[in-house]
C-alpha atoms as a PDB file:
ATOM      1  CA  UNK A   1     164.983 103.102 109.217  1.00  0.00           C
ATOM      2  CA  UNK A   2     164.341 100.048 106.826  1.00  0.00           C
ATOM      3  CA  UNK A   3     161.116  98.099 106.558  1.00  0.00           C
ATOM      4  CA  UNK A   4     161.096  94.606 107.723  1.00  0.00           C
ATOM      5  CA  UNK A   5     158.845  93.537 105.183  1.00  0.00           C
ATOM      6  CA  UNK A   6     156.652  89.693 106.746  1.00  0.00           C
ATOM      7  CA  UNK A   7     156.727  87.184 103.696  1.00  0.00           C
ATOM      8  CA  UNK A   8     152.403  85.746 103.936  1.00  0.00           C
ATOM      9  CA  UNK A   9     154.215  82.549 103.646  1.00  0.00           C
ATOM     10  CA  UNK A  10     155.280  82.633 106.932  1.00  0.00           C
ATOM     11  CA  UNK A  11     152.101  83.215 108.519  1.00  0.00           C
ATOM     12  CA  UNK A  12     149.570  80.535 109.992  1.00  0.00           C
ATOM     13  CA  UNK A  13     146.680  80.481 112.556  1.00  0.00           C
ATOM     14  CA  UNK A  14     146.767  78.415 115.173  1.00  0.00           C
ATOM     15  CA  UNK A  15     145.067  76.981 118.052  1.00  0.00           C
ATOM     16  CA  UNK A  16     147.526  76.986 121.346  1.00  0.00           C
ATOM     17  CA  UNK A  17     150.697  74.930 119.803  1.00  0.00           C
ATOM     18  CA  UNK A  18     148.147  73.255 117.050  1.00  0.00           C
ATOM     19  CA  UNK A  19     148.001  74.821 113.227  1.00  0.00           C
ATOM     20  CA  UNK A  20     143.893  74.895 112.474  1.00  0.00           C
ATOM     21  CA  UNK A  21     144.458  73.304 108.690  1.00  0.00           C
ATOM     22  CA  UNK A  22     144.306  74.812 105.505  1.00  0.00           C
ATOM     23  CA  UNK A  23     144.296  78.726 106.491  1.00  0.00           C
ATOM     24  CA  UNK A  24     146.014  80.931 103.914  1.00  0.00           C
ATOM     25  CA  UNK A  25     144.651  84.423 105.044  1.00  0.00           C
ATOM     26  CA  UNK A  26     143.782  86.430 108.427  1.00  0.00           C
ATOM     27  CA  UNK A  27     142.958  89.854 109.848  1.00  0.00           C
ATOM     28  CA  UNK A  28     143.054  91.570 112.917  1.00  0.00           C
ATOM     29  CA  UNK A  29     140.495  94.202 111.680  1.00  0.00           C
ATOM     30  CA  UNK A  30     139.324  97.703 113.528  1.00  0.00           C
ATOM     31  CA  UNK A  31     142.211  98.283 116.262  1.00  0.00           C
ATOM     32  CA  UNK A  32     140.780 101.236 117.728  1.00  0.00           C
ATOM     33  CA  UNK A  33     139.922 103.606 120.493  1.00  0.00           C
ATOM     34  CA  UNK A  34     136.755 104.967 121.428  1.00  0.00           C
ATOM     35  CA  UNK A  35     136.468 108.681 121.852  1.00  0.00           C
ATOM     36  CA  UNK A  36     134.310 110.463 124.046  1.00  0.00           C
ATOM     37  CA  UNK A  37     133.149 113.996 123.816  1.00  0.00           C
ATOM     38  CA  UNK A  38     133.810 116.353 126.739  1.00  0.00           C
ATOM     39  CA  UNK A  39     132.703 119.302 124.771  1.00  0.00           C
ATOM     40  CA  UNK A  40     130.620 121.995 127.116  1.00  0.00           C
ATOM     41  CA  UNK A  41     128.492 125.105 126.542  1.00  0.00           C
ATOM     42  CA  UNK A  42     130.875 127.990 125.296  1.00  0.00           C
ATOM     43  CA  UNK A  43     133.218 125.598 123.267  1.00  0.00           C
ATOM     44  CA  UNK A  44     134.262 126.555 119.711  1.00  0.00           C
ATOM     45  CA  UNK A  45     134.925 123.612 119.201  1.00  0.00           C
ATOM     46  CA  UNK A  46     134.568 119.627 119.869  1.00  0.00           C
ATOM     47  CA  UNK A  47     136.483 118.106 122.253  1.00  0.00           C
ATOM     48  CA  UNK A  48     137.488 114.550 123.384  1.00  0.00           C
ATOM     49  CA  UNK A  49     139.311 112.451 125.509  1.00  0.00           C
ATOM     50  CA  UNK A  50     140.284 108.638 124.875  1.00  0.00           C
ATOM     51  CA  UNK A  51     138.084 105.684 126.257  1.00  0.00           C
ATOM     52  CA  UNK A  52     138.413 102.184 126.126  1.00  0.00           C
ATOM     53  CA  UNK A  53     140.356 100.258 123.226  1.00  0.00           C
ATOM     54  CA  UNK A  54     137.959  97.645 120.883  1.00  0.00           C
ATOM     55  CA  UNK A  55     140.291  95.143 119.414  1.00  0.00           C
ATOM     56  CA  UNK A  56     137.733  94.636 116.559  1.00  0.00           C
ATOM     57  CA  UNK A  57     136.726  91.643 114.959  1.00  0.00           C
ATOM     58  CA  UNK A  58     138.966  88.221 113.705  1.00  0.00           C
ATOM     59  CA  UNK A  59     138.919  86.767 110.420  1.00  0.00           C
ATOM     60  CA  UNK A  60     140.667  84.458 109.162  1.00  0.00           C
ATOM     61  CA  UNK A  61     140.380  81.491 105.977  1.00  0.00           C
ATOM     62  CA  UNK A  62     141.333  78.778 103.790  1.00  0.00           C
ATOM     63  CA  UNK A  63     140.792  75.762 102.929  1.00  0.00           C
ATOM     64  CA  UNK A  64     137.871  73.637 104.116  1.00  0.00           C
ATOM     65  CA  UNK A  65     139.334  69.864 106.289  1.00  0.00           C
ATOM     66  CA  UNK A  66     136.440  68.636 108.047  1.00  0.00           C
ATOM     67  CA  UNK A  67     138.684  66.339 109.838  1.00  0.00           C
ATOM     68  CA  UNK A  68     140.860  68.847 111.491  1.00  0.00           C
ATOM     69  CA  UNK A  69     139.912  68.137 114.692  1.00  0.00           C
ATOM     70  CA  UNK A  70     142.208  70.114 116.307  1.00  0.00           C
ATOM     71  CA  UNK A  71     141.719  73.244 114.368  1.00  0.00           C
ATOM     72  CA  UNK A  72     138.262  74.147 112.319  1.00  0.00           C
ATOM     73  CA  UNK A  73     136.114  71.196 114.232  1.00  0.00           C
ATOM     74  CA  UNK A  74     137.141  72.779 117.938  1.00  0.00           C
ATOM     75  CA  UNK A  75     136.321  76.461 115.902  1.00  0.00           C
ATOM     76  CA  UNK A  76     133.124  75.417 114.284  1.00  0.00           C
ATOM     77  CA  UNK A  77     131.868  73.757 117.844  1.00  0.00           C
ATOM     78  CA  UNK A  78     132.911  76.646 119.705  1.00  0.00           C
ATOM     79  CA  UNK A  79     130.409  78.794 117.254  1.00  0.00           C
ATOM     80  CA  UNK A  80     127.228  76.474 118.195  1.00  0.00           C
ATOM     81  CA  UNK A  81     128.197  76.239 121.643  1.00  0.00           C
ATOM     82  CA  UNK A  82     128.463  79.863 122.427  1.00  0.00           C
ATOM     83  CA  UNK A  83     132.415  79.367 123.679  1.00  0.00           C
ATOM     84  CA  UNK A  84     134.926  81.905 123.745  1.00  0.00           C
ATOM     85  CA  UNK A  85     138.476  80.748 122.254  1.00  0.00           C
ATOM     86  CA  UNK A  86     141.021  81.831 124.382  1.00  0.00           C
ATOM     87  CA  UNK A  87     144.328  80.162 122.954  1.00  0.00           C
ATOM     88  CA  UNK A  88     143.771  81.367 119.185  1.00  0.00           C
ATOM     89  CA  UNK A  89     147.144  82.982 117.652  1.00  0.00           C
ATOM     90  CA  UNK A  90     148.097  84.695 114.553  1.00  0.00           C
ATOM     91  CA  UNK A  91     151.198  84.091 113.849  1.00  0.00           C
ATOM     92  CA  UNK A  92     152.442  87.108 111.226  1.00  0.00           C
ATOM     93  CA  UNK A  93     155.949  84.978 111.181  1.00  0.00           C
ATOM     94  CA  UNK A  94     157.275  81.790 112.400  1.00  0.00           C
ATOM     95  CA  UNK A  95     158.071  83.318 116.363  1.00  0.00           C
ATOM     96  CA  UNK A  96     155.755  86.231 117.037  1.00  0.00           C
ATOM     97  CA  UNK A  97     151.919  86.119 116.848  1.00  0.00           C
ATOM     98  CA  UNK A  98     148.999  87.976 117.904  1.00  0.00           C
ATOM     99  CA  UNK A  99     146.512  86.482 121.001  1.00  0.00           C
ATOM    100  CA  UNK A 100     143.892  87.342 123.409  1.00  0.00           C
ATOM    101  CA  UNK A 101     146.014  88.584 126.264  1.00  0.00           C
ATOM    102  CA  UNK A 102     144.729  86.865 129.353  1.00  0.00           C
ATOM    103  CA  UNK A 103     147.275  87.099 131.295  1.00  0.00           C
ATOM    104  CA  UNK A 104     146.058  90.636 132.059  1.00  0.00           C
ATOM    105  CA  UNK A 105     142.067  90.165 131.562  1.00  0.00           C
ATOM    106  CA  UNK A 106     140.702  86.353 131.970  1.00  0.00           C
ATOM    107  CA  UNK A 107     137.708  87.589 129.729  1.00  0.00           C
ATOM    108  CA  UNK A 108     139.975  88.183 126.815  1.00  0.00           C
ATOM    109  CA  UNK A 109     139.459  86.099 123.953  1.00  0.00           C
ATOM    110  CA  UNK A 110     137.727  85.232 120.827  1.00  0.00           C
ATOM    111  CA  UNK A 111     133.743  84.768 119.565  1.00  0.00           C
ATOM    112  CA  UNK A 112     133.199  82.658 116.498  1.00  0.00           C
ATOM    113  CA  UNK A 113     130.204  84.695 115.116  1.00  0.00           C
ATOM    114  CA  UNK A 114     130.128  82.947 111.659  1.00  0.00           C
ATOM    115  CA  UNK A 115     131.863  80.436 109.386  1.00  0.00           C
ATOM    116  CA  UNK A 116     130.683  80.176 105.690  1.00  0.00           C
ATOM    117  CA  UNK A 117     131.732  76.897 104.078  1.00  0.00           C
ATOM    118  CA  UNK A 118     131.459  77.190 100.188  1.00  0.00           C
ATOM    119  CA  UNK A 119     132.484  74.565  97.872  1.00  0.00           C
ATOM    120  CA  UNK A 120     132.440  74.983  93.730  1.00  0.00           C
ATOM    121  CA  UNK A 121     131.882  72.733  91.441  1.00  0.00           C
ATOM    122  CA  UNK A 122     135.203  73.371  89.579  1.00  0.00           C
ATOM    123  CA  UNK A 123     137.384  74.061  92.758  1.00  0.00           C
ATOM    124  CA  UNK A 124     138.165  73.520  96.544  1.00  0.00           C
ATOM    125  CA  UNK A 125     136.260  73.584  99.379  1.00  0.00           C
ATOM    126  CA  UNK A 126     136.635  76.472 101.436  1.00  0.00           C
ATOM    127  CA  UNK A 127     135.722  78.011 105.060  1.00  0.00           C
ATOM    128  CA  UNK A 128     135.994  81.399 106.446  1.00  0.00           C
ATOM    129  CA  UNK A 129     135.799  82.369 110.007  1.00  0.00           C
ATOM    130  CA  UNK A 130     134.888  85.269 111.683  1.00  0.00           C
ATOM    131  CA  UNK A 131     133.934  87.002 114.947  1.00  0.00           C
ATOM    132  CA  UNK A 132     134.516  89.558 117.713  1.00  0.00           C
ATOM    133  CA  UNK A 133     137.829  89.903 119.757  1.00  0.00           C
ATOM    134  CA  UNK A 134     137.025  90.684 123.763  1.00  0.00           C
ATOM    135  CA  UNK A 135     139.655  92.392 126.117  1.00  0.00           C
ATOM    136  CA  UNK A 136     142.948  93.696 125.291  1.00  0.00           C
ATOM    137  CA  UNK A 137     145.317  91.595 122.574  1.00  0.00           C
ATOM    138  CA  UNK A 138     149.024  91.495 123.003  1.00  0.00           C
ATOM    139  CA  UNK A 139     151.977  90.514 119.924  1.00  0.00           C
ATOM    140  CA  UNK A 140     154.132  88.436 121.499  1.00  0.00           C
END
């Protein structure tokens, strides 16, 4: 079977149908499963049995627009204000894109936890965002 290789170019982050400014990298990180030990006296060895999936944390960055006010101002607020992001998508092409899947839990979403802003003297501004996914993602 051949690859089907996704060009970065073709990528973006966005908020519902709006692009959040200025983003050139993202991350879905620490897809996993947790795993729970059934192991009893008179076992050789450990055993387990699959719990509950953690869709890990978000992050995602560029460069740093402070009037995107459709993108890293509704991000930024939703940090101080506590607010879970429910409509955030990472698009790994122009069509398909990973998202909180609510449809099947209304708790699924996204948690700002932090966004570093960092501007050099000899370069651009930049702002990286990160935080913790809650309930099940889907690619659509």
């Amino acid at each position: 079977m051949a690859l089907t290789a996704l060009a970065g170019n073709k990528a973006s982050v966005r908020l519902g149908s709006d692009i959040v400014v200025g983003m050139g990298n993202w991350k879905l990180n620490g897809l996993q499963v947790d795993m729970l030990e059934t192991t009893s006296f008179g076992d050789t060895a450990k055993q387990y049995i699959t719990g509950l999936l953690d869709y890990g944390d978000v992050s995602f960055g560029g460069l740093y627009d402070p009037t995107d006010t459709t993108g890293q101002q509704i991000l930024v607020s939703a940090m101080l204000n506590n607010s879970k992001i429910a409509n955030l998508r990472l698009y790994i092409n122009n069509t398909s894109y990973w998202t909180p899947n609510v449809t099947a839990v209304s708790a699924a979403g996204f948690y700002v936890q932090s966004c570093p802003i960092g501007i050099d003297k000899s370069g651009l501004g930049t702002i990286e965002f990160s935080g913790k996914c809650s309930g099940p993602w889907v690619l659509v």
